[in-house]
C-alpha atoms as a PDB file:
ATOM      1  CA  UNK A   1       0.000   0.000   0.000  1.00  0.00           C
ATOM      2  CA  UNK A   2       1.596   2.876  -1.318  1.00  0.00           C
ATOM      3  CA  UNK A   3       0.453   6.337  -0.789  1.00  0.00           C
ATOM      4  CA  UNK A   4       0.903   8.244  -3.796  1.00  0.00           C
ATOM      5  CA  UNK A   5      -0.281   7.024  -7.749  1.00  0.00           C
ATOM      6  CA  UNK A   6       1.847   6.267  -9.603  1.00  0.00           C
ATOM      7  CA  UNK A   7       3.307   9.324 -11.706  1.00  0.00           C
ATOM      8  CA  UNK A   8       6.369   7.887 -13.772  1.00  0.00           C
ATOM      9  CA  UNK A   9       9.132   8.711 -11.600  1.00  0.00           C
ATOM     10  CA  UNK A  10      12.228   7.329 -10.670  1.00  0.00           C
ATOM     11  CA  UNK A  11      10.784   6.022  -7.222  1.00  0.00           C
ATOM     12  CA  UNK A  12       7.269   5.158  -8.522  1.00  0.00           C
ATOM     13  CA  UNK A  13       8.992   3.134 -11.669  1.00  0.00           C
ATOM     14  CA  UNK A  14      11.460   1.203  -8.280  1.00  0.00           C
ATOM     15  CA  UNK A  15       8.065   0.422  -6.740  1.00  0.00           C
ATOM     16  CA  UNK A  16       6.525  -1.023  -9.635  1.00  0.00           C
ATOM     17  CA  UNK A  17       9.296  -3.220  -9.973  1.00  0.00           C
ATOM     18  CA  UNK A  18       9.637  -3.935  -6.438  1.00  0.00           C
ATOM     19  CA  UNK A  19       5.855  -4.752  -5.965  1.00  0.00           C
ATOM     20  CA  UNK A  20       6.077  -7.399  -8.612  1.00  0.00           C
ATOM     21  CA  UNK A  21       9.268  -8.784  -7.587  1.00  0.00           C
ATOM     22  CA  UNK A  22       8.172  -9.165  -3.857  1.00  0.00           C
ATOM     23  CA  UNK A  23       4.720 -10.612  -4.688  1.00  0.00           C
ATOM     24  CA  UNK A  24       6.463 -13.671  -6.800  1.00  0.00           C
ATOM     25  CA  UNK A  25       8.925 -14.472  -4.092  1.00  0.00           C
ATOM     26  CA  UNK A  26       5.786 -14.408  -1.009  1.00  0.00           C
ATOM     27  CA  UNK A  27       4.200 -17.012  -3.344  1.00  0.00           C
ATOM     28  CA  UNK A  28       7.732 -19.116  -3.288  1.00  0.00           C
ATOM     29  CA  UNK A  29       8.708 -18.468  -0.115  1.00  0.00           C
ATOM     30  CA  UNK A  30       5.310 -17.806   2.446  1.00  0.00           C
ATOM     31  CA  UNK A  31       6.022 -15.834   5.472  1.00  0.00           C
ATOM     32  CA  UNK A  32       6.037 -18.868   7.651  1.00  0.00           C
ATOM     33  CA  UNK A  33       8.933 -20.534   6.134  1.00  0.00           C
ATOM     34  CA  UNK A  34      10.550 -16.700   7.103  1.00  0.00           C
ATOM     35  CA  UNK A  35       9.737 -16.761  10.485  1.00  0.00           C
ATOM     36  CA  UNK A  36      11.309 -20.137  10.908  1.00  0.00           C
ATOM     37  CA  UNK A  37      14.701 -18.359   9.445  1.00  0.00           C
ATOM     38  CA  UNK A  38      14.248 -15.603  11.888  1.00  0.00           C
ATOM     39  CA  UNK A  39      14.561 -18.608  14.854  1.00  0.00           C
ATOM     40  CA  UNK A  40      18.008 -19.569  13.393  1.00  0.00           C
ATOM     41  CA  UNK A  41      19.159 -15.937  12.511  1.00  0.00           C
ATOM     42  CA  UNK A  42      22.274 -14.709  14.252  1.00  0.00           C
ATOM     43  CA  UNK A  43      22.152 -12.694  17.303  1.00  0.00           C
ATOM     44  CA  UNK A  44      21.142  -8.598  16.640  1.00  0.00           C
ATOM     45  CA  UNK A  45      23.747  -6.395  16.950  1.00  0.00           C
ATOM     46  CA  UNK A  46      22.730  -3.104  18.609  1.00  0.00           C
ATOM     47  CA  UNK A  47      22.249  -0.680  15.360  1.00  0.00           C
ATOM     48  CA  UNK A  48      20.847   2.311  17.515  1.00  0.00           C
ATOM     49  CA  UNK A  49      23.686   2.352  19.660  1.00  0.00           C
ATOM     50  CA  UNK A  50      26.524   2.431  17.101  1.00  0.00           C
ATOM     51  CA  UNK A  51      24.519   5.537  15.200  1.00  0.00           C
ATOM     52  CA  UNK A  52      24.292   7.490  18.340  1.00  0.00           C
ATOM     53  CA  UNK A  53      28.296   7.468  19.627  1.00  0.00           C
ATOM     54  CA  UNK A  54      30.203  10.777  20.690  1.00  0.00           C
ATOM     55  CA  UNK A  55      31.839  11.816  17.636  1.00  0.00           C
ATOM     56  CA  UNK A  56      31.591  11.490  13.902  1.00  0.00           C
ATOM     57  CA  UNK A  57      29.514   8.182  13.299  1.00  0.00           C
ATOM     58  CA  UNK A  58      28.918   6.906  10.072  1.00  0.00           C
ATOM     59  CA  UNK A  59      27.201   3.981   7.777  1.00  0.00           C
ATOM     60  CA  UNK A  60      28.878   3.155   5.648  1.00  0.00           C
ATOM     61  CA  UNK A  61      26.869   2.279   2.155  1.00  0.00           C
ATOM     62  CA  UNK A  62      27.273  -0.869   0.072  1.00  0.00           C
ATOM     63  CA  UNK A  63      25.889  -0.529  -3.409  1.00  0.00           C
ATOM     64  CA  UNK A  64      27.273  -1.566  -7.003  1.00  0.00           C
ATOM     65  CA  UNK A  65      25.228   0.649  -8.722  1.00  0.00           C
ATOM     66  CA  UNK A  66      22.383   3.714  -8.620  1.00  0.00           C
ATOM     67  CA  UNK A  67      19.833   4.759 -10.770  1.00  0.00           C
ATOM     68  CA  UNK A  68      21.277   8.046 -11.125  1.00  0.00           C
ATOM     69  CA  UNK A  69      24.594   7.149 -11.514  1.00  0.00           C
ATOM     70  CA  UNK A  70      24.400   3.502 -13.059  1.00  0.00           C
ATOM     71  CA  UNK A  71      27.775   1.188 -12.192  1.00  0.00           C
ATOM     72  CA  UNK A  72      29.555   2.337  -9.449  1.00  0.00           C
ATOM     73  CA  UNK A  73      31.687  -0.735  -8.850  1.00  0.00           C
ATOM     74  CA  UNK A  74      32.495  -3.431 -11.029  1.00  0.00           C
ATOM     75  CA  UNK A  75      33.522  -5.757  -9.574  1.00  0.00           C
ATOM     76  CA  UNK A  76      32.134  -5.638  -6.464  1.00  0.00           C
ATOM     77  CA  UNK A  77      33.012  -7.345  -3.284  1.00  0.00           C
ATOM     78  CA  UNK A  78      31.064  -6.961  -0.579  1.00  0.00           C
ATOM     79  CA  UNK A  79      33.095  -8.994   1.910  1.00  0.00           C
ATOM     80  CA  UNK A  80      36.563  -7.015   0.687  1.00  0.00           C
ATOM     81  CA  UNK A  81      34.398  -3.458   0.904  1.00  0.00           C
ATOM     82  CA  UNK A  82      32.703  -4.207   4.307  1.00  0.00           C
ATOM     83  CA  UNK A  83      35.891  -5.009   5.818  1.00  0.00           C
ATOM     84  CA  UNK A  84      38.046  -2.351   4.807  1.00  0.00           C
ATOM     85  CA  UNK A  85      35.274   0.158   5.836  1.00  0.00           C
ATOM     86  CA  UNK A  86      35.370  -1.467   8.960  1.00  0.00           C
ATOM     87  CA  UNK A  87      38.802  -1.383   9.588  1.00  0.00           C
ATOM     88  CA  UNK A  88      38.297   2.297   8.242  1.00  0.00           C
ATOM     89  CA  UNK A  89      36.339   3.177  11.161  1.00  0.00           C
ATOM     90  CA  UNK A  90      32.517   2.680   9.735  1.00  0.00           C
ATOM     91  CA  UNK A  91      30.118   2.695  12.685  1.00  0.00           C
ATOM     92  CA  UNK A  92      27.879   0.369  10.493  1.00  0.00           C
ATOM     93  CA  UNK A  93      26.618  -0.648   7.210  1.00  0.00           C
ATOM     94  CA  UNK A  94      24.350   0.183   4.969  1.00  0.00           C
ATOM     95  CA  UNK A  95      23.660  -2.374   1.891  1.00  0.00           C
ATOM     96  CA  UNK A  96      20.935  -2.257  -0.874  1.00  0.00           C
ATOM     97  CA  UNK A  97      20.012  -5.219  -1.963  1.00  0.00           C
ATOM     98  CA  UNK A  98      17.266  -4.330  -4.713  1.00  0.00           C
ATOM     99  CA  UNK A  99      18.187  -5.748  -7.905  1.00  0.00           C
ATOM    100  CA  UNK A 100      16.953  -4.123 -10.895  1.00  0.00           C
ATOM    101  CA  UNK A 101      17.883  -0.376 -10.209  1.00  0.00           C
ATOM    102  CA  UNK A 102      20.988  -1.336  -7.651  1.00  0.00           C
ATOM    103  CA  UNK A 103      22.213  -4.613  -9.360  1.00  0.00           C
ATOM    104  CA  UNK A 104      22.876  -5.827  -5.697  1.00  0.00           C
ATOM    105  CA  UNK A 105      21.308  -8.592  -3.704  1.00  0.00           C
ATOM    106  CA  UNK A 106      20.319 -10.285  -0.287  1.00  0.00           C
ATOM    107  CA  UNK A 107      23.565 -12.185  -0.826  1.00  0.00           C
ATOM    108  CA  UNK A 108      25.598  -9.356  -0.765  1.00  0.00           C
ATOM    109  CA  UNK A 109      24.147  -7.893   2.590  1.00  0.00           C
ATOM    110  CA  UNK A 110      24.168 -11.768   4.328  1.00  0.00           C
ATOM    111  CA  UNK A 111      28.179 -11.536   2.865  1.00  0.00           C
ATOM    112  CA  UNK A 112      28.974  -8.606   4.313  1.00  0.00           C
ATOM    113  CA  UNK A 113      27.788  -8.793   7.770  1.00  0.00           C
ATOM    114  CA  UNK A 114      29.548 -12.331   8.312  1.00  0.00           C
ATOM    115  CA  UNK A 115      32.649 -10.708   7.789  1.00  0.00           C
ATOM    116  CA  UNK A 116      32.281  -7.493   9.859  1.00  0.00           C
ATOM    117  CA  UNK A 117      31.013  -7.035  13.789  1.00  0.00           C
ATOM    118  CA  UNK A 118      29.034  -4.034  12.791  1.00  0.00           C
ATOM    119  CA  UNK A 119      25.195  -3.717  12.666  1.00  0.00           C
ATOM    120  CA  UNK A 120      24.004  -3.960   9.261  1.00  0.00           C
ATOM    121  CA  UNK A 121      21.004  -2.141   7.513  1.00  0.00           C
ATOM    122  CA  UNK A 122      19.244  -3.309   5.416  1.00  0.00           C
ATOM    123  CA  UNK A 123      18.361  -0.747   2.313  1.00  0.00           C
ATOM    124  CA  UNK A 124      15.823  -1.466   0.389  1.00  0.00           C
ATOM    125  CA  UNK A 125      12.001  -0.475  -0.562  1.00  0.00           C
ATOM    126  CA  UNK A 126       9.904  -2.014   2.035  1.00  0.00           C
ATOM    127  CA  UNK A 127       6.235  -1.779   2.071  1.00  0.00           C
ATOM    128  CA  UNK A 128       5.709  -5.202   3.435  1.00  0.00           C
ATOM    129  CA  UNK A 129       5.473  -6.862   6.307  1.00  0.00           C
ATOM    130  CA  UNK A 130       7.032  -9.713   4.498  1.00  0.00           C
ATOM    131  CA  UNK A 131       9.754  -7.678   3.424  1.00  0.00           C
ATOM    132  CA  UNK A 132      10.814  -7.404   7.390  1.00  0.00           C
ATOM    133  CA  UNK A 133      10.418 -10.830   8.116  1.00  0.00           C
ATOM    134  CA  UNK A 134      12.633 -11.717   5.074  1.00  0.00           C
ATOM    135  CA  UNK A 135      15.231  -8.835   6.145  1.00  0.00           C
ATOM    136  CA  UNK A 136      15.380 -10.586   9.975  1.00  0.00           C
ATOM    137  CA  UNK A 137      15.662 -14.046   8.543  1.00  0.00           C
ATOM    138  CA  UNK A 138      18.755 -12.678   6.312  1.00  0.00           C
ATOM    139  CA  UNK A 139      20.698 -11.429   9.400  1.00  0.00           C
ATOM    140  CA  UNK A 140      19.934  -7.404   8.926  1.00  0.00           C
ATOM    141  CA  UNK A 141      19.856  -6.258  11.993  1.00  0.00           C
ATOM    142  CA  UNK A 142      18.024  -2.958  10.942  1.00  0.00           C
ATOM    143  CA  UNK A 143      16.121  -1.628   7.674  1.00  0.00           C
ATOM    144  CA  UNK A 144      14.913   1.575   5.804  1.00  0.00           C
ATOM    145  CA  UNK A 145      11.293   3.145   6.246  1.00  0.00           C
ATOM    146  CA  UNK A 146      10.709   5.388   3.270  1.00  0.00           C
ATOM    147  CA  UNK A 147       7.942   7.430   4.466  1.00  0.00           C
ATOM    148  CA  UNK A 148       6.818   9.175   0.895  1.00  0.00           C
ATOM    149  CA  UNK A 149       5.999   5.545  -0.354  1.00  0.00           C
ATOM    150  CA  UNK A 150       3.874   4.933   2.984  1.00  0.00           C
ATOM    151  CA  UNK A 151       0.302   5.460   4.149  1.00  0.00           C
ATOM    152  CA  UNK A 152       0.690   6.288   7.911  1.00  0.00           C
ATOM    153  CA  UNK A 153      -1.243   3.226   9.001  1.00  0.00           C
ATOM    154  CA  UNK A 154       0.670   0.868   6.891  1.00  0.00           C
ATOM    155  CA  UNK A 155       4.233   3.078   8.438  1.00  0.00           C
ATOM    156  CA  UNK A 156       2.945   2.297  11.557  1.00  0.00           C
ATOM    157  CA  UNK A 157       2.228  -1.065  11.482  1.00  0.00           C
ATOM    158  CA  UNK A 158       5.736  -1.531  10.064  1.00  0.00           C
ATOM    159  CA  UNK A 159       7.578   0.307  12.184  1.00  0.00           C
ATOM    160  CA  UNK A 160       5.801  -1.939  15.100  1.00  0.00           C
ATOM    161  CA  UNK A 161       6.698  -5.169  13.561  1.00  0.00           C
ATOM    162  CA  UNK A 162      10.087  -4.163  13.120  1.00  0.00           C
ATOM    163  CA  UNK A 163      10.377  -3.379  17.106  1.00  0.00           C
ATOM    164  CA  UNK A 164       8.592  -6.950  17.828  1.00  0.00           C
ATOM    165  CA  UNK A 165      11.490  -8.480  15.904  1.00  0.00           C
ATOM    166  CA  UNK A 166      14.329  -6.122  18.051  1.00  0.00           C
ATOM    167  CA  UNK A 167      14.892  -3.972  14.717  1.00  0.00           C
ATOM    168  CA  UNK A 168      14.539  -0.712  15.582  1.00  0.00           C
ATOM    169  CA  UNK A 169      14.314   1.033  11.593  1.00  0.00           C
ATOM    170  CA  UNK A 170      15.134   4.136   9.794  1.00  0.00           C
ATOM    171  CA  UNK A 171      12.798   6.298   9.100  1.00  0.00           C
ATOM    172  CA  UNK A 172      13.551   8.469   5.928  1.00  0.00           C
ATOM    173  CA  UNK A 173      11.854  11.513   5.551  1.00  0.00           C
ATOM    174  CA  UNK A 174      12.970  14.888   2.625  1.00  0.00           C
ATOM    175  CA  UNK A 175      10.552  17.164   3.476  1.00  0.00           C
ATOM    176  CA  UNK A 176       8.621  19.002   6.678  1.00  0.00           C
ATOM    177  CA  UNK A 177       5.601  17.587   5.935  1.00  0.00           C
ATOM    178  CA  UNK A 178       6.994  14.084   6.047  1.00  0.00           C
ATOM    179  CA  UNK A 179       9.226  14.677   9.275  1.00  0.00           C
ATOM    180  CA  UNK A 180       5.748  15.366  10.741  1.00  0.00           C
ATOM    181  CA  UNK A 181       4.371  12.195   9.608  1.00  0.00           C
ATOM    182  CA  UNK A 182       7.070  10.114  11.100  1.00  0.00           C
ATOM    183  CA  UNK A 183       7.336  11.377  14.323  1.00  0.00           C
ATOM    184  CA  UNK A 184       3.216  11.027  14.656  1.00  0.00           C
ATOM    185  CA  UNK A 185       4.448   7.283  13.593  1.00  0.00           C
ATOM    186  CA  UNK A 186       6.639   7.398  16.809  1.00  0.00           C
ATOM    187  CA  UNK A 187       9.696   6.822  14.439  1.00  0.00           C
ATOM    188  CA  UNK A 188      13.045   6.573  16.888  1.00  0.00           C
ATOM    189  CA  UNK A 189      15.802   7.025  14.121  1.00  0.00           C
ATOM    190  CA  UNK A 190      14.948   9.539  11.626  1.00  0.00           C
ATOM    191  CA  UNK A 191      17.186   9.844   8.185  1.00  0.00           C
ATOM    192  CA  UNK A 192      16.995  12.740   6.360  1.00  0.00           C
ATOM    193  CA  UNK A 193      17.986  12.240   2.754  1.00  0.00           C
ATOM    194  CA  UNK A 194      19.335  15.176   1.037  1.00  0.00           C
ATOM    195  CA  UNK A 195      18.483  13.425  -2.527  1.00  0.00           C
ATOM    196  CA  UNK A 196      14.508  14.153  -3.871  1.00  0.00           C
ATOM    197  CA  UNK A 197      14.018  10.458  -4.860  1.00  0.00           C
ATOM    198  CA  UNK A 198      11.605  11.889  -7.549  1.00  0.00           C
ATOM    199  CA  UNK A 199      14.169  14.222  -8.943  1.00  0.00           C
ATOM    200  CA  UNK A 200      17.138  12.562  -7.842  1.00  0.00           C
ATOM    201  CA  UNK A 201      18.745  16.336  -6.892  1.00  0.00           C
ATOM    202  CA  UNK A 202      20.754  16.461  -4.083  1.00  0.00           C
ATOM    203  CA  UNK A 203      20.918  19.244  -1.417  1.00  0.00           C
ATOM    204  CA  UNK A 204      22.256  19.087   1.654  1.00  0.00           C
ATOM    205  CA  UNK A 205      20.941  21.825   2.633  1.00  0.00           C
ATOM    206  CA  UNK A 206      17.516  19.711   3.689  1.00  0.00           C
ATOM    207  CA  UNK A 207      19.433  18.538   6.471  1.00  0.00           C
ATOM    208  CA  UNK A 208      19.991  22.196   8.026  1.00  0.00           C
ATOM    209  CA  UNK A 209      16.344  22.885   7.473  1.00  0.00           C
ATOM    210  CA  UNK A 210      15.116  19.748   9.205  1.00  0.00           C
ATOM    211  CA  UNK A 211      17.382  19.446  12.170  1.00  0.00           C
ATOM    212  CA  UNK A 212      15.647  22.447  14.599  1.00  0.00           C
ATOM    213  CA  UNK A 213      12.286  20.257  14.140  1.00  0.00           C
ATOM    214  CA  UNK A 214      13.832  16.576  14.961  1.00  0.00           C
ATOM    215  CA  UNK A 215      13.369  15.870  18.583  1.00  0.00           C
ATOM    216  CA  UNK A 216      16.916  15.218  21.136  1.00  0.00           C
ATOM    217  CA  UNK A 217      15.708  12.110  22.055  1.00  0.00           C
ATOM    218  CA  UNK A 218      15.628  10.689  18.300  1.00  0.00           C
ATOM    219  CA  UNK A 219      18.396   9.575  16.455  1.00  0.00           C
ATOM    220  CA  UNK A 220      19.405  12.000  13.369  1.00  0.00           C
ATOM    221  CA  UNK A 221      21.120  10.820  10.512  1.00  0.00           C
ATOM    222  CA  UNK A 222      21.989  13.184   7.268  1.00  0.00           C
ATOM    223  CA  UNK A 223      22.260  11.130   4.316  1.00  0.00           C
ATOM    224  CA  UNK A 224      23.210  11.058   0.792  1.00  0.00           C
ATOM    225  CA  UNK A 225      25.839  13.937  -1.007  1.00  0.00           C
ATOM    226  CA  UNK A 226      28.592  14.179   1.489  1.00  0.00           C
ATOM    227  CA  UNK A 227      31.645  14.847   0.271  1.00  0.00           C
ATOM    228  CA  UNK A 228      34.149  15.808   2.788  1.00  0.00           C
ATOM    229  CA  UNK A 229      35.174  15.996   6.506  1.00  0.00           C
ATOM    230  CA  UNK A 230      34.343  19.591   6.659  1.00  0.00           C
ATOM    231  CA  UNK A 231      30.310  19.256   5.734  1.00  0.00           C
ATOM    232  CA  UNK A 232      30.133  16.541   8.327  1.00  0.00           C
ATOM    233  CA  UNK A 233      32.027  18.726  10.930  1.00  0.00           C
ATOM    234  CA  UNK A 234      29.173  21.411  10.381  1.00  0.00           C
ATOM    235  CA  UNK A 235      26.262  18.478  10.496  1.00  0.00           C
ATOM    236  CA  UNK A 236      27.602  17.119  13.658  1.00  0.00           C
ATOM    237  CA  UNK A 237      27.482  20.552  14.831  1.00  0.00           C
ATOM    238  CA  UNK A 238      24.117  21.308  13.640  1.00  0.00           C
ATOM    239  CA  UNK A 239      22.516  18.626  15.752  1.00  0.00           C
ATOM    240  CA  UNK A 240      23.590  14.831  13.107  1.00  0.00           C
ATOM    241  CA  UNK A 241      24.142  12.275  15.182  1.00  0.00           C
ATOM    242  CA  UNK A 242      25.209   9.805  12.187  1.00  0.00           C
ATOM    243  CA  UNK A 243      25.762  10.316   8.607  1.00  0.00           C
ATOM    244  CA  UNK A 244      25.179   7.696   5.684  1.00  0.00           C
ATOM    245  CA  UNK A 245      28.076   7.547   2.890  1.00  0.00           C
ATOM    246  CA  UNK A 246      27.558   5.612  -0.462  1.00  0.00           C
ATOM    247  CA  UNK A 247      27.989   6.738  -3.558  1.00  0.00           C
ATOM    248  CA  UNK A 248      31.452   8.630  -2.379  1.00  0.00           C
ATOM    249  CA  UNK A 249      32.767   5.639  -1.477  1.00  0.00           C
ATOM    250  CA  UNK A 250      31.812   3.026  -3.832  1.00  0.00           C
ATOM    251  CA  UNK A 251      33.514   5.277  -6.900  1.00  0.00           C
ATOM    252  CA  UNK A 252      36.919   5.201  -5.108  1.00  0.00           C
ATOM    253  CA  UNK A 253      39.492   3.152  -5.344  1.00  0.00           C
ATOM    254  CA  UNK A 254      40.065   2.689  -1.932  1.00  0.00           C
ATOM    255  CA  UNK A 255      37.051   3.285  -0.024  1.00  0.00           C
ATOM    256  CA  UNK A 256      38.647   2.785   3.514  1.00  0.00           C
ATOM    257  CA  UNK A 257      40.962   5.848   2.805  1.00  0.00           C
ATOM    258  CA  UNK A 258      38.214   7.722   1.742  1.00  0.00           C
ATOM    259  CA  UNK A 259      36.479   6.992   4.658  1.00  0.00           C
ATOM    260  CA  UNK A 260      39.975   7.420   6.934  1.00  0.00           C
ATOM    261  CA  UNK A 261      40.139  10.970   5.027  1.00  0.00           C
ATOM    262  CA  UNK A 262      35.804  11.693   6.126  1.00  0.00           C
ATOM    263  CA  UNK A 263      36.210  10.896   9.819  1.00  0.00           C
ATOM    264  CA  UNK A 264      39.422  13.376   9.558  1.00  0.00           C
ATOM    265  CA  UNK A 265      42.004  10.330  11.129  1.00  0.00           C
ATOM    266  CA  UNK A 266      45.685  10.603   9.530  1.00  0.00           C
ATOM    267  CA  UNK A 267      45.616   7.026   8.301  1.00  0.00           C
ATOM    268  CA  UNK A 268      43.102   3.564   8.106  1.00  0.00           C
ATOM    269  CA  UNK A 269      42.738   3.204  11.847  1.00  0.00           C
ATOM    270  CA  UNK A 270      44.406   5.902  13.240  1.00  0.00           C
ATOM    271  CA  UNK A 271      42.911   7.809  16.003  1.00  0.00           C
ATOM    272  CA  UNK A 272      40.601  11.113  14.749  1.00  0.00           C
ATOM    273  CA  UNK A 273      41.857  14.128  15.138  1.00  0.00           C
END
């Protein structure tokens, strides 16, 4: 249940994929068989309190490629990338696993949190309660809320679910009206994304205008068009708590320097400055 029509945009054309995508596999795999992969899922790891750390804290994103961008990585090696960003000082992990618009996977997110200790999200378009069971049973231990794609009802209900199962989930908002919406949901960790997922523009300048109106006791996370150590020095300041890098990383050639070089440390694993 989505609560917009569909009006040919980048996000609306992701949905229509997604819907039919997630429909076939609830036929071939029926949330009961998921619940019984929940029971042998590994332990949570405590996503909340990695994002909300004194200091510079941030996710770190997996993806090998975005719609606006197409192939960021090729190849891609989610076990190499998540631990080098580990050992670069990630707090946790972010890691897409749609397929069509991403070209990324389940696999890769299961891959990449074997190899790491950090909390893992898991990034995706969820409008499902299916969709949570199936990101439990594949070891995330937290997931993305997108609230333009969600009725409030249907946001509530998954933002409860995800709580039964110990994930506490991102809540993604771009505009005021939308901050409003998810903190009438109750929503504990909000995102804001600086990129209009109709447009695709990036601006982080949606993060200074939301900040004032996110609450203390909530979780703040800028994300998306970051580029270097001195715009996340002035969203720390501002209010962030954490900070979600992707795109920045995944084009490098060494993503753990780049991410050294963000959290302002002299070298990979150095202390910060």
């Amino acid at each position: 249940m989505c609560a917009q029509a569909n009006t040919g945009t980048v996000l609306d054309r992701i949905l229509e994929s997604r819907r039919a995508e997630v429909e076939h596999r609830k036929k071939v795999l029926p949330e009961t068989a998921l619940k019984y992969g929940v029971q042998a899922a590994s332990p949570l790891r405590d996503f909340a309190g990695a994002l909300s750390r004194p200091g510079i804290n941030i996710m770190a994103e997996l993806k090998p490629a975005s719609p606006s961008r197409g192939v960021l990585r090729d190849p891609f090696d989610a076990i190499a990338l998540a631990q080098s960003l580990e050992g670069a000082g990630a707090a946790a992990l972010s890691v897409l696993t749609e397929p069509e618009f991403f070209g990324s996977s389940l696999k890769n997110l299961r891959d990449a949190r074997k190899s790491v200790q950090l909390p893992v999200l898991r990034k995706d378009f969820i409008f499902d309660p299916w969709q949570v069971w199936e990101a439990r049973a594949n070891d995330a231990d937290s997931f993305l809320l997108i609230v333009v794609m969600l009725a409030d009802d249907l946001l509530r209900d998954l933002l409860a679910l995800g709580r039964e199962l110990g994930m506490e989930p991102i809540v993604e908002v771009h505009t005021r009206e939308e901050l409003d919406r998810a903190l009438a949901a109750e929503a504990r960790i909000i995102g804001v994304n600086n990129r209009n997922l109709k447009t695709l523009e990036v601006r982080t300048d949606a993060s200074f205008e939301l900040i004032d109106a996110i609450p203390d006791d909530c979780i703040a996370i800028s994300e998306s068009g970051i580029r270097t150590h001195g715009e996340l020095t002035k969203l720390r300041a501002a209010g962030f708590d954490a900070f979600l890098v992707g795109t920045r990383l995944m084009v490098s050639s060494d993503p753990g320097a780049v991410l050294a070089e963000l959290l302002g440390v002299t070298g990979q694993g150095s202390q910060r400055k």
